[in-house]
C-alpha atoms as a PDB file:
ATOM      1  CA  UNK A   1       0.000   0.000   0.000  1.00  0.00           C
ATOM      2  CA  UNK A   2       2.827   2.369  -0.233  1.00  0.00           C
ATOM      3  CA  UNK A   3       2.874   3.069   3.484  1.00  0.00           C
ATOM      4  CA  UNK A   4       5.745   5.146   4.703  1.00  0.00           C
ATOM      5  CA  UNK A   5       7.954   3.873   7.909  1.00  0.00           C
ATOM      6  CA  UNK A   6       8.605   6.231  10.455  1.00  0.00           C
ATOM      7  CA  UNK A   7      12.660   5.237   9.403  1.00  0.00           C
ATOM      8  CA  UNK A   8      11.916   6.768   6.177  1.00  0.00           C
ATOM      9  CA  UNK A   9      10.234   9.858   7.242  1.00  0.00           C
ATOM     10  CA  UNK A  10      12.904  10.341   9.640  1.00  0.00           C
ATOM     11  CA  UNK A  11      15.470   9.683   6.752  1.00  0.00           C
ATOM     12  CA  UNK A  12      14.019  12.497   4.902  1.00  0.00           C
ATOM     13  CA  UNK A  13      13.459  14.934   7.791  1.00  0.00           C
ATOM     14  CA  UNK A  14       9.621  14.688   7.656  1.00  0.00           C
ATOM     15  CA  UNK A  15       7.616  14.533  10.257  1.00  0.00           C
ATOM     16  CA  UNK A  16       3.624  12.613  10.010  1.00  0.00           C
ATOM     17  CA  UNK A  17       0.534  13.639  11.705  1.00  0.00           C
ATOM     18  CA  UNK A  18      -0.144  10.240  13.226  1.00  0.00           C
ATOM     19  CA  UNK A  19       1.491   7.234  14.398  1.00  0.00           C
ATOM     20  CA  UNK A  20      -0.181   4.018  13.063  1.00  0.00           C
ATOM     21  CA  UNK A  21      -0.080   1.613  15.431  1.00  0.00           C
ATOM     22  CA  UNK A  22      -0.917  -1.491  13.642  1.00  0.00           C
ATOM     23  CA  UNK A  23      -1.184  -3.687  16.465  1.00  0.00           C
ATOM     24  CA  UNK A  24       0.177  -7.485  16.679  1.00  0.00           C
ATOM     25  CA  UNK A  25      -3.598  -8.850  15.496  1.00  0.00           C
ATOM     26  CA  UNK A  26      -3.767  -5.901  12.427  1.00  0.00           C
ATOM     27  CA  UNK A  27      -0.260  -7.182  11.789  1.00  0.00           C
ATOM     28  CA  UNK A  28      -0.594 -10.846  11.900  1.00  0.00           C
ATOM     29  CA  UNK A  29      -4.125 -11.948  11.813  1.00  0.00           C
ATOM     30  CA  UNK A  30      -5.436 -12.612   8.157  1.00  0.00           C
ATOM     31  CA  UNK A  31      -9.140 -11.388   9.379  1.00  0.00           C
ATOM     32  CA  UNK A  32      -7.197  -8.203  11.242  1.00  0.00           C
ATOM     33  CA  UNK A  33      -4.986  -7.279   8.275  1.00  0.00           C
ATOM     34  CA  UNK A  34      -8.654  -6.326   6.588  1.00  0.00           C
ATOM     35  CA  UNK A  35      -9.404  -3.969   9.031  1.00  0.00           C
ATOM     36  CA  UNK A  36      -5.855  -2.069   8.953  1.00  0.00           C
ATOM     37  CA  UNK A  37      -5.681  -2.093   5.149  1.00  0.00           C
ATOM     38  CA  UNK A  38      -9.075  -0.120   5.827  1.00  0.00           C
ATOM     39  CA  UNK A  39      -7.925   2.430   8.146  1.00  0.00           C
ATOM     40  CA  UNK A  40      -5.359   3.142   5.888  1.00  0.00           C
ATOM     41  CA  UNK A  41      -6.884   3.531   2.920  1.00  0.00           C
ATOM     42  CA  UNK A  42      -9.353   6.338   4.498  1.00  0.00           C
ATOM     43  CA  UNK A  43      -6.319   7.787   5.564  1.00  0.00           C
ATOM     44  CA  UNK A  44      -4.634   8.061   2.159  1.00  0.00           C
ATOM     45  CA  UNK A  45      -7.818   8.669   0.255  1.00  0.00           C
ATOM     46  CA  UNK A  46      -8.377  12.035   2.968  1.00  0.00           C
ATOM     47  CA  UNK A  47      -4.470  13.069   2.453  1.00  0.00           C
ATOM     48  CA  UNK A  48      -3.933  12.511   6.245  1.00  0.00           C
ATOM     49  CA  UNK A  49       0.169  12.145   6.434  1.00  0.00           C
ATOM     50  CA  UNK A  50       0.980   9.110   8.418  1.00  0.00           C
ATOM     51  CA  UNK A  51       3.469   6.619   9.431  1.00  0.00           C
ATOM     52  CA  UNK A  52       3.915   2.978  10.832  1.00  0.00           C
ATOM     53  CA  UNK A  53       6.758   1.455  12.670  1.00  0.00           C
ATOM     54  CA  UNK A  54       6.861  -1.440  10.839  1.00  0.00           C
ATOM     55  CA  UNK A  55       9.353  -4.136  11.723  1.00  0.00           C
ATOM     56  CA  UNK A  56      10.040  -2.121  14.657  1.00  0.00           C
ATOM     57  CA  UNK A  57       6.788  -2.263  15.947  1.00  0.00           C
ATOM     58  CA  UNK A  58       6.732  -5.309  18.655  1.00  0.00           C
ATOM     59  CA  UNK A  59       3.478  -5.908  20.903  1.00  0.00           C
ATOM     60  CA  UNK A  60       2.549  -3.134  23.748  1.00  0.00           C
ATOM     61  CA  UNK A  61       2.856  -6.080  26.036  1.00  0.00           C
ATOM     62  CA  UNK A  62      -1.080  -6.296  26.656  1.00  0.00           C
ATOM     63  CA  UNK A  63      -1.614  -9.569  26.450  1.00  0.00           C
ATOM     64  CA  UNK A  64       1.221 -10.590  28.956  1.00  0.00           C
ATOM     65  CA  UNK A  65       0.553  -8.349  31.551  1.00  0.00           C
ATOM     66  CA  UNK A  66      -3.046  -9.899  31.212  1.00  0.00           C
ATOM     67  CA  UNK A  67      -1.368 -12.993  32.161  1.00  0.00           C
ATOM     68  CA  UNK A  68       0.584 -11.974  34.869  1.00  0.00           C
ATOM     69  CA  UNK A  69       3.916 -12.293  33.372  1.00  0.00           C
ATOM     70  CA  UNK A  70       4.553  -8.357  34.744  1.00  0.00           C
ATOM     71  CA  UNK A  71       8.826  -8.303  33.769  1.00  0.00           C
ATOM     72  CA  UNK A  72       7.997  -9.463  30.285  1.00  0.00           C
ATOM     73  CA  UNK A  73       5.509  -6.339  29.875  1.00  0.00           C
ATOM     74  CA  UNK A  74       8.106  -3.865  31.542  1.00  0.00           C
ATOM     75  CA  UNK A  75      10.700  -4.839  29.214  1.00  0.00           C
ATOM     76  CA  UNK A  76       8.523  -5.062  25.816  1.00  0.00           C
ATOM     77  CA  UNK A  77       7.326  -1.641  27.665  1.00  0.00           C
ATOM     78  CA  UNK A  78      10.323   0.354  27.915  1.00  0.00           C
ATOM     79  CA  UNK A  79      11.649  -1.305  24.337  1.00  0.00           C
ATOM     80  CA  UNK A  80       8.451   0.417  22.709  1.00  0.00           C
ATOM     81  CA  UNK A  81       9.173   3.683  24.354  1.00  0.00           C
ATOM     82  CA  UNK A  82      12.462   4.083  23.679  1.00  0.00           C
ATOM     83  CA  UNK A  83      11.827   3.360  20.190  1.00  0.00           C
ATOM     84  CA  UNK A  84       8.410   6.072  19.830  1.00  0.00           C
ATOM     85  CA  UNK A  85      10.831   8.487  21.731  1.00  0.00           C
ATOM     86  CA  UNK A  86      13.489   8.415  19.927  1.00  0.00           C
ATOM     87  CA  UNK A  87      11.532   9.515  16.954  1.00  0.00           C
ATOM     88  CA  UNK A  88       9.630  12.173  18.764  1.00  0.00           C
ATOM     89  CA  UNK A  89       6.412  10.306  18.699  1.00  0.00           C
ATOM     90  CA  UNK A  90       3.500  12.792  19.436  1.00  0.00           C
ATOM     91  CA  UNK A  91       0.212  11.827  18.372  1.00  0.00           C
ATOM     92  CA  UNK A  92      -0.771   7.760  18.043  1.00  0.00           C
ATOM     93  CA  UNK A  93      -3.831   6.322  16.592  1.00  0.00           C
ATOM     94  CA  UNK A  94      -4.960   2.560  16.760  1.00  0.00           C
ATOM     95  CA  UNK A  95      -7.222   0.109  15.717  1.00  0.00           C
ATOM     96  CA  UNK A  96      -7.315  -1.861  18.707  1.00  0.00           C
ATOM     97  CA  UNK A  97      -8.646  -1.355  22.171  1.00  0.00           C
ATOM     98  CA  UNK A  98      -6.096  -3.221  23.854  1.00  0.00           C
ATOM     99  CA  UNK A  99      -3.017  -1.158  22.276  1.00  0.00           C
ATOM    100  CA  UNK A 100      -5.166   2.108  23.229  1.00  0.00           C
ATOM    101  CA  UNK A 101      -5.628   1.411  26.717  1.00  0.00           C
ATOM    102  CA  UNK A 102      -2.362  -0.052  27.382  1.00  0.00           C
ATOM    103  CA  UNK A 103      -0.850   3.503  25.559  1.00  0.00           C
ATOM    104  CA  UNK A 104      -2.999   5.325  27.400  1.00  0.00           C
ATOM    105  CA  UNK A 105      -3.329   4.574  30.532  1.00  0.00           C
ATOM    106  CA  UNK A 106      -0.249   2.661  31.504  1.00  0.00           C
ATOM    107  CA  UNK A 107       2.304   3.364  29.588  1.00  0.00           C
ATOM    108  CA  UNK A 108       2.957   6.995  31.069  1.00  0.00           C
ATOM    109  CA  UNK A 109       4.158   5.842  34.326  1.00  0.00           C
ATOM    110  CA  UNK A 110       7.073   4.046  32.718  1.00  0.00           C
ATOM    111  CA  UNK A 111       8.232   7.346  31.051  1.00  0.00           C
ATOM    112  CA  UNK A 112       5.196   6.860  27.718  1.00  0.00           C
ATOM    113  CA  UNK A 113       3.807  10.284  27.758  1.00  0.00           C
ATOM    114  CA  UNK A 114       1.488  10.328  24.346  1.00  0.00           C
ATOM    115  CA  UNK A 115      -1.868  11.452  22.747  1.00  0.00           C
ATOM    116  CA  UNK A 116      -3.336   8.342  22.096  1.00  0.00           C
ATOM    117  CA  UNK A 117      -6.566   8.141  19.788  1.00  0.00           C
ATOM    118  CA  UNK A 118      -8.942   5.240  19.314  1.00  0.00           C
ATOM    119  CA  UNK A 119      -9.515   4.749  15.691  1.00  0.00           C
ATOM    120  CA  UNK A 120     -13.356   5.816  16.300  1.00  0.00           C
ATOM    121  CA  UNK A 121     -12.811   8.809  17.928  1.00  0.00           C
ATOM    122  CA  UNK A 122     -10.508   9.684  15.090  1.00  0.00           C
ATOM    123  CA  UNK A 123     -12.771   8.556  12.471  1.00  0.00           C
ATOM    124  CA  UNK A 124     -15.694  10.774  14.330  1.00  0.00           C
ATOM    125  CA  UNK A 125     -13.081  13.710  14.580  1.00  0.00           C
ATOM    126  CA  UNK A 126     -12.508  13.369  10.706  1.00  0.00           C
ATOM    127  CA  UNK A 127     -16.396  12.795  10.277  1.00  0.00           C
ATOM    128  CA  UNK A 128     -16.856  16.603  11.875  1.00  0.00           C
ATOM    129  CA  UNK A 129     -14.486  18.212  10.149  1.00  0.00           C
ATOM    130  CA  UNK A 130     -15.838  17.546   6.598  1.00  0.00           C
ATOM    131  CA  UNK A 131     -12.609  15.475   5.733  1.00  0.00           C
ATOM    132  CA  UNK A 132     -14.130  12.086   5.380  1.00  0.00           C
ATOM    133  CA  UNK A 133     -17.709  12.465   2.783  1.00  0.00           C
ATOM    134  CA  UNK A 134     -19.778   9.237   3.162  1.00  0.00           C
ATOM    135  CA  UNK A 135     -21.425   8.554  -0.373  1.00  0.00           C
ATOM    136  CA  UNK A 136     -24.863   9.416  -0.870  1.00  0.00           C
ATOM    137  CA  UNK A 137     -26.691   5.768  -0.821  1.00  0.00           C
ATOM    138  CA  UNK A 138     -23.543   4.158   0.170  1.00  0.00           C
ATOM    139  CA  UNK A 139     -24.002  -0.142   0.970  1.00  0.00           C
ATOM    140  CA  UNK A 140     -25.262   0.088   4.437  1.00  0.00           C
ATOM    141  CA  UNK A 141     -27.672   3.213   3.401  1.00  0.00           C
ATOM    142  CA  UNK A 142     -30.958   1.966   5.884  1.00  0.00           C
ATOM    143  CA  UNK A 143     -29.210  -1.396   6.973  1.00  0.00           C
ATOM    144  CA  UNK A 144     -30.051  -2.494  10.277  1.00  0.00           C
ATOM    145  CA  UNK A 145     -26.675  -2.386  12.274  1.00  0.00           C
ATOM    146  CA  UNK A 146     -26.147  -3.389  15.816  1.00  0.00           C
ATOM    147  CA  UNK A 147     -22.571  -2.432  17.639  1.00  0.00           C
ATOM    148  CA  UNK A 148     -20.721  -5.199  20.001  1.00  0.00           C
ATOM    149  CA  UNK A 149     -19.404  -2.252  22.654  1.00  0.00           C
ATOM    150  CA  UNK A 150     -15.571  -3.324  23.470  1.00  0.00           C
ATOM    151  CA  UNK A 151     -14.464  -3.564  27.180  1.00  0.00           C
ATOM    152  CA  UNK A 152     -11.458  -1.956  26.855  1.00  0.00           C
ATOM    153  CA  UNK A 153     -13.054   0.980  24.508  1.00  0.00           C
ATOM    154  CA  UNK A 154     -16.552   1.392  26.318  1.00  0.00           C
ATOM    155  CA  UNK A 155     -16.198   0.560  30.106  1.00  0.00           C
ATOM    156  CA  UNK A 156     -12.428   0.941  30.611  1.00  0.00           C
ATOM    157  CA  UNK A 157     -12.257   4.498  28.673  1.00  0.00           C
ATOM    158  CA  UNK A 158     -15.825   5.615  28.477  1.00  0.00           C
ATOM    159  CA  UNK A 159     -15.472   5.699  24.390  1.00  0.00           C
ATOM    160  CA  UNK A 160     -19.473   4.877  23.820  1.00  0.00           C
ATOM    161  CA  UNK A 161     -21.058   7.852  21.140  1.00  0.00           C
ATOM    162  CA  UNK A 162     -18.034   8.132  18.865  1.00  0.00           C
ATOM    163  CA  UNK A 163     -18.488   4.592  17.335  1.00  0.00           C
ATOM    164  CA  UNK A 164     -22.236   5.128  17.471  1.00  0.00           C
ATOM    165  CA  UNK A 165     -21.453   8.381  15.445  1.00  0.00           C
ATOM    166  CA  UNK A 166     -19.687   6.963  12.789  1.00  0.00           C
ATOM    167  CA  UNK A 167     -22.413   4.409  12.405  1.00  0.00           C
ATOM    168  CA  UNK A 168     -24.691   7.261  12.104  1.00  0.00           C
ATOM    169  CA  UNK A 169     -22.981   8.871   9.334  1.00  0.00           C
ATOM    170  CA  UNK A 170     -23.275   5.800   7.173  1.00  0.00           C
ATOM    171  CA  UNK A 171     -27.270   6.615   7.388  1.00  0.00           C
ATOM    172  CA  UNK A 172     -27.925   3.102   8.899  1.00  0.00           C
ATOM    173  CA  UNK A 173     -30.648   1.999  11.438  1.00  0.00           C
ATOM    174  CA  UNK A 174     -28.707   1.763  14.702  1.00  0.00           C
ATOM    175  CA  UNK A 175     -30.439  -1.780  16.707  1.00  0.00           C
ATOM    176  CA  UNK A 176     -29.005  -2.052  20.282  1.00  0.00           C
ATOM    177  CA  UNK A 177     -28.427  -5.684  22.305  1.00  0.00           C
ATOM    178  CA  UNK A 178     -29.950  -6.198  24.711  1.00  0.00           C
ATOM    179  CA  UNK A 179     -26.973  -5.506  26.853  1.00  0.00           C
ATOM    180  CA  UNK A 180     -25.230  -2.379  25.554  1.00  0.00           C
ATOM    181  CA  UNK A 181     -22.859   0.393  26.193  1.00  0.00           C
ATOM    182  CA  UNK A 182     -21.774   0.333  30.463  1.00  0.00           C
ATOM    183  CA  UNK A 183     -23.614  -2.921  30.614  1.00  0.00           C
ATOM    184  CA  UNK A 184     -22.275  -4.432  27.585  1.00  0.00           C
ATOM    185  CA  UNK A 185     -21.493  -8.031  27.518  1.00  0.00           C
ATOM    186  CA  UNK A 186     -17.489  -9.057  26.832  1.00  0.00           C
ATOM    187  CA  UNK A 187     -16.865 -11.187  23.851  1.00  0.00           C
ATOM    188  CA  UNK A 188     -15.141 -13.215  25.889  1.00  0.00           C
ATOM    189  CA  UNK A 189     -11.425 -12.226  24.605  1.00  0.00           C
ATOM    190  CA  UNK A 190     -10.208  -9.952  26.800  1.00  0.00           C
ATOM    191  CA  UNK A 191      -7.427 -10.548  29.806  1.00  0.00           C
ATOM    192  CA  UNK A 192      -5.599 -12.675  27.617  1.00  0.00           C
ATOM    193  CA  UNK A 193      -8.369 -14.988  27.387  1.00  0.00           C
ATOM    194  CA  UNK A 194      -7.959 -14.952  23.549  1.00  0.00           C
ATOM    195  CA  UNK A 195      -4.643 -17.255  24.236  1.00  0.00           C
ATOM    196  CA  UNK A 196      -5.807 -19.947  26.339  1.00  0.00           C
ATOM    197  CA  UNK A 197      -8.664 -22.297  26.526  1.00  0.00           C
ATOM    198  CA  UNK A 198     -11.428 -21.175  27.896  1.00  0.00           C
ATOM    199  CA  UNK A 199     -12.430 -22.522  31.498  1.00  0.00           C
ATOM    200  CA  UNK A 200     -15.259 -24.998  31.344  1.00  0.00           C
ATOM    201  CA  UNK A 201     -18.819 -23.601  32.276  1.00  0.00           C
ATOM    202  CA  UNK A 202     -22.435 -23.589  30.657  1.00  0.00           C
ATOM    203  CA  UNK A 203     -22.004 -21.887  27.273  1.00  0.00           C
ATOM    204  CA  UNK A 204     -19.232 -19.857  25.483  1.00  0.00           C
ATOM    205  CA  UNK A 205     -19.087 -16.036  26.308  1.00  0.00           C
ATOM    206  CA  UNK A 206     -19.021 -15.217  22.617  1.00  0.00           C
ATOM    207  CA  UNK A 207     -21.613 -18.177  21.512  1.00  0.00           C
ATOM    208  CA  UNK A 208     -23.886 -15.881  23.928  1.00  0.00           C
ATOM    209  CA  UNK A 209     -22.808 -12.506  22.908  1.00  0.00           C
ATOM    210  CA  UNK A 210     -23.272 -13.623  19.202  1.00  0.00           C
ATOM    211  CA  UNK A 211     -26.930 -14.736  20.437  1.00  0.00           C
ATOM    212  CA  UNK A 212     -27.631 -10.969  21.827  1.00  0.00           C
ATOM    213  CA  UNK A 213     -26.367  -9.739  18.739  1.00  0.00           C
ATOM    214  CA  UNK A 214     -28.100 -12.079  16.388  1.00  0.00           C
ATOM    215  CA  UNK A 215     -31.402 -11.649  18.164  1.00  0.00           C
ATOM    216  CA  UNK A 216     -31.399  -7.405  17.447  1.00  0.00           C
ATOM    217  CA  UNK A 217     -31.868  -8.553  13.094  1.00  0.00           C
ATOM    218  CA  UNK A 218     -29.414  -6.851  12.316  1.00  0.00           C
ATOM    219  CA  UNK A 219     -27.551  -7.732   9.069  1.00  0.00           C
ATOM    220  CA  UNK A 220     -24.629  -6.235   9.812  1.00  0.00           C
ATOM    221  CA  UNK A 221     -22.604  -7.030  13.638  1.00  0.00           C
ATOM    222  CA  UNK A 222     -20.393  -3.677  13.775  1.00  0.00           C
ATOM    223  CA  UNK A 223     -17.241  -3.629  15.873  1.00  0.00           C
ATOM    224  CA  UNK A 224     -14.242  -1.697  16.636  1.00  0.00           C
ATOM    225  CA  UNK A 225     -11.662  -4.284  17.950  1.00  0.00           C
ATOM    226  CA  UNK A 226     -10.454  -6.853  16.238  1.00  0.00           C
ATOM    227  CA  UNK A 227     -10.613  -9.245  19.428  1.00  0.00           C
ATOM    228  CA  UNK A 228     -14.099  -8.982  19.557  1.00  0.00           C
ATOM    229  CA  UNK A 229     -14.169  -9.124  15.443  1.00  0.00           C
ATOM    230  CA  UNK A 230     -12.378 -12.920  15.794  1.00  0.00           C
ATOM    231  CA  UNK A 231     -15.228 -14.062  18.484  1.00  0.00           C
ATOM    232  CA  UNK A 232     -18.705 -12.642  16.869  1.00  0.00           C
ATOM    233  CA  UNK A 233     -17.097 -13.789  13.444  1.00  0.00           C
ATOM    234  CA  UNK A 234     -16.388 -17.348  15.233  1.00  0.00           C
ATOM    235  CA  UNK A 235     -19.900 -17.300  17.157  1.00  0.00           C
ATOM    236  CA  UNK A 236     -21.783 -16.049  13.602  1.00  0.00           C
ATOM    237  CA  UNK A 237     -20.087 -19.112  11.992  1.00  0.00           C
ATOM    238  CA  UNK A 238     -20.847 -21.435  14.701  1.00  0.00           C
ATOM    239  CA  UNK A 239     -24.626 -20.751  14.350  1.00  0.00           C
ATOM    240  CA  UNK A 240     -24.076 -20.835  10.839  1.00  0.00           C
ATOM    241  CA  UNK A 241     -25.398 -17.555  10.021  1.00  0.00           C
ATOM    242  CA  UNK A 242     -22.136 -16.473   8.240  1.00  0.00           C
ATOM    243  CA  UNK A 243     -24.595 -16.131   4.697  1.00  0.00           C
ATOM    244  CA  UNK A 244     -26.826 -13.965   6.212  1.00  0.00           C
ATOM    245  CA  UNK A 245     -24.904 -11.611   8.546  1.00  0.00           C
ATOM    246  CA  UNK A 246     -21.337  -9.732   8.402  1.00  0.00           C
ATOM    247  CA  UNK A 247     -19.213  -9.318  11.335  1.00  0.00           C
ATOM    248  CA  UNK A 248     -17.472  -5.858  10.592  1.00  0.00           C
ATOM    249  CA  UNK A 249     -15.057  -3.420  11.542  1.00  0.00           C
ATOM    250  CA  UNK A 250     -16.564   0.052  11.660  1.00  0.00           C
ATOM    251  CA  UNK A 251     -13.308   1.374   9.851  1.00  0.00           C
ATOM    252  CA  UNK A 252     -14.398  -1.434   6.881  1.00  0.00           C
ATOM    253  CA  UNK A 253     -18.178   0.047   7.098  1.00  0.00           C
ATOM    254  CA  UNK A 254     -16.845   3.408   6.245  1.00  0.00           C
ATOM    255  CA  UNK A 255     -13.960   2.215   3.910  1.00  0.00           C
ATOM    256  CA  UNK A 256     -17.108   0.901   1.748  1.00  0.00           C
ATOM    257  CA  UNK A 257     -18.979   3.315   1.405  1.00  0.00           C
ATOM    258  CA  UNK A 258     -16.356   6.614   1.188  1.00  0.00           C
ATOM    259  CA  UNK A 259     -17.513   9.168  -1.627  1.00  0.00           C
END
């Protein structure tokens, strides 16, 4: 995609406007790699100048800390901000709640001090200005929609409205779950659950989140993580609804249906 590295904007004495951090799943994960090829092409298509790390991009250390291996974070911690200070880092937006949080909110007391932006806020802030122009009768023009609200996005960080906002723009009906925003169900991902077997119990978190979701009609399952994108995807399939209803990443919803 032509993507600059922040070692060749430094090369040339340029500075970008944002930091793309692509995240280990928008890096690795085939489904994930969708959802940052997105993003980025609304950035390019809206002239927004920014960078990536690239190959010296390594995981926030999310997942670990999760886990309770606390020295491995520190030290993938501290090798991360060493590497966005010496360039000067400023501003840094990402697709995934996990990266944002950990950025955010734990990263400055180990000497991280950054704006960090979730990629819906930033999508809503381009939204308002006039930069990013939805097409008039764009794919999901009337579609029934219903958004799976992230742990790490809505209850950790309050970030409810601005994904409902970019939903909005796309002129879409907006269906709530049953359990939504502060009271929103987890897709069963989260504190490093993604990397282990789950413990054994009555039913699968995301078989019953996928149920909530499934029961609203909705066409179209909306997300803005691309944890929770692998388990609704996974719970869709395993109700074998994958003909009739897309599991999507809001940044792919407005990728669609640009003008």
């Amino acid at each position: 995609m032509q993507i600059p590295s922040m070692a060749e904007m430094a090369a040339n004495g340029e500075t970008p406007e944002v930091l793309f951090w692509v995240g280990c799943a928008g890096s690795f994960d085939q489904r994930a790699q969708k959802i940052s090829r997105a993003f980025a092409l609304i950035l390019q298509k809206i002239g927004v100048k920014f960078a990536i790390l690239g190959k010296e991009e390594m995981c926030t250390g999310d997942p670990v800390r999760r886990a309770g291996n606390e020295f491995l974070f520190q030290m993938m911690a501290y090798q991360n901000i060493q590497v966005l200070n010496g360039y000067g880092i400023q501003k840094i937006v990402t697709t995934c709640p996990h990266c944002f949080n950990t950025f955010k909110n734990e990263y400055p007391a180990l000497g991280g001090q950054y704006q960090v932006i979730h990629h819906a806020e930033y999508l809503q802030q381009l939204i308002n200005a006039g930069k990013i122009r939805i097409a008039d009768g764009g794919p999901f023009k009337g579609k029934k929609i219903s958004f799976h609200d992230s742990c790490y996005l809505g209850r950790a960080n309050d970030i409810y409205e601005a994904p409902r906002k970019v939903l909005e723009s796309l002129d879409a009906e907006l269906v709530e779950m049953k359990r939504c925003r502060s009271n929103g169900l987890c897709c069963g991902a989260g504190g490093a659950q993604m990397f282990k077997e789950e413990e054994k119990g009555r039913v699968r978190i995301n078989i019953e989140r996928t149920e909530e979701a499934l029961a609203t009609g909705a066409p179209v399952i909306a997300a803005a993580c691309p944890f929770c994108n692998t388990m609704l995807t996974d719970g869709v399939k395993s109700k074998e609804k994958e003909s009739e209803v897309s599991v999507l990443d809001i940044a792919e919803l407005i990728a669609a249906s640009l003008a």
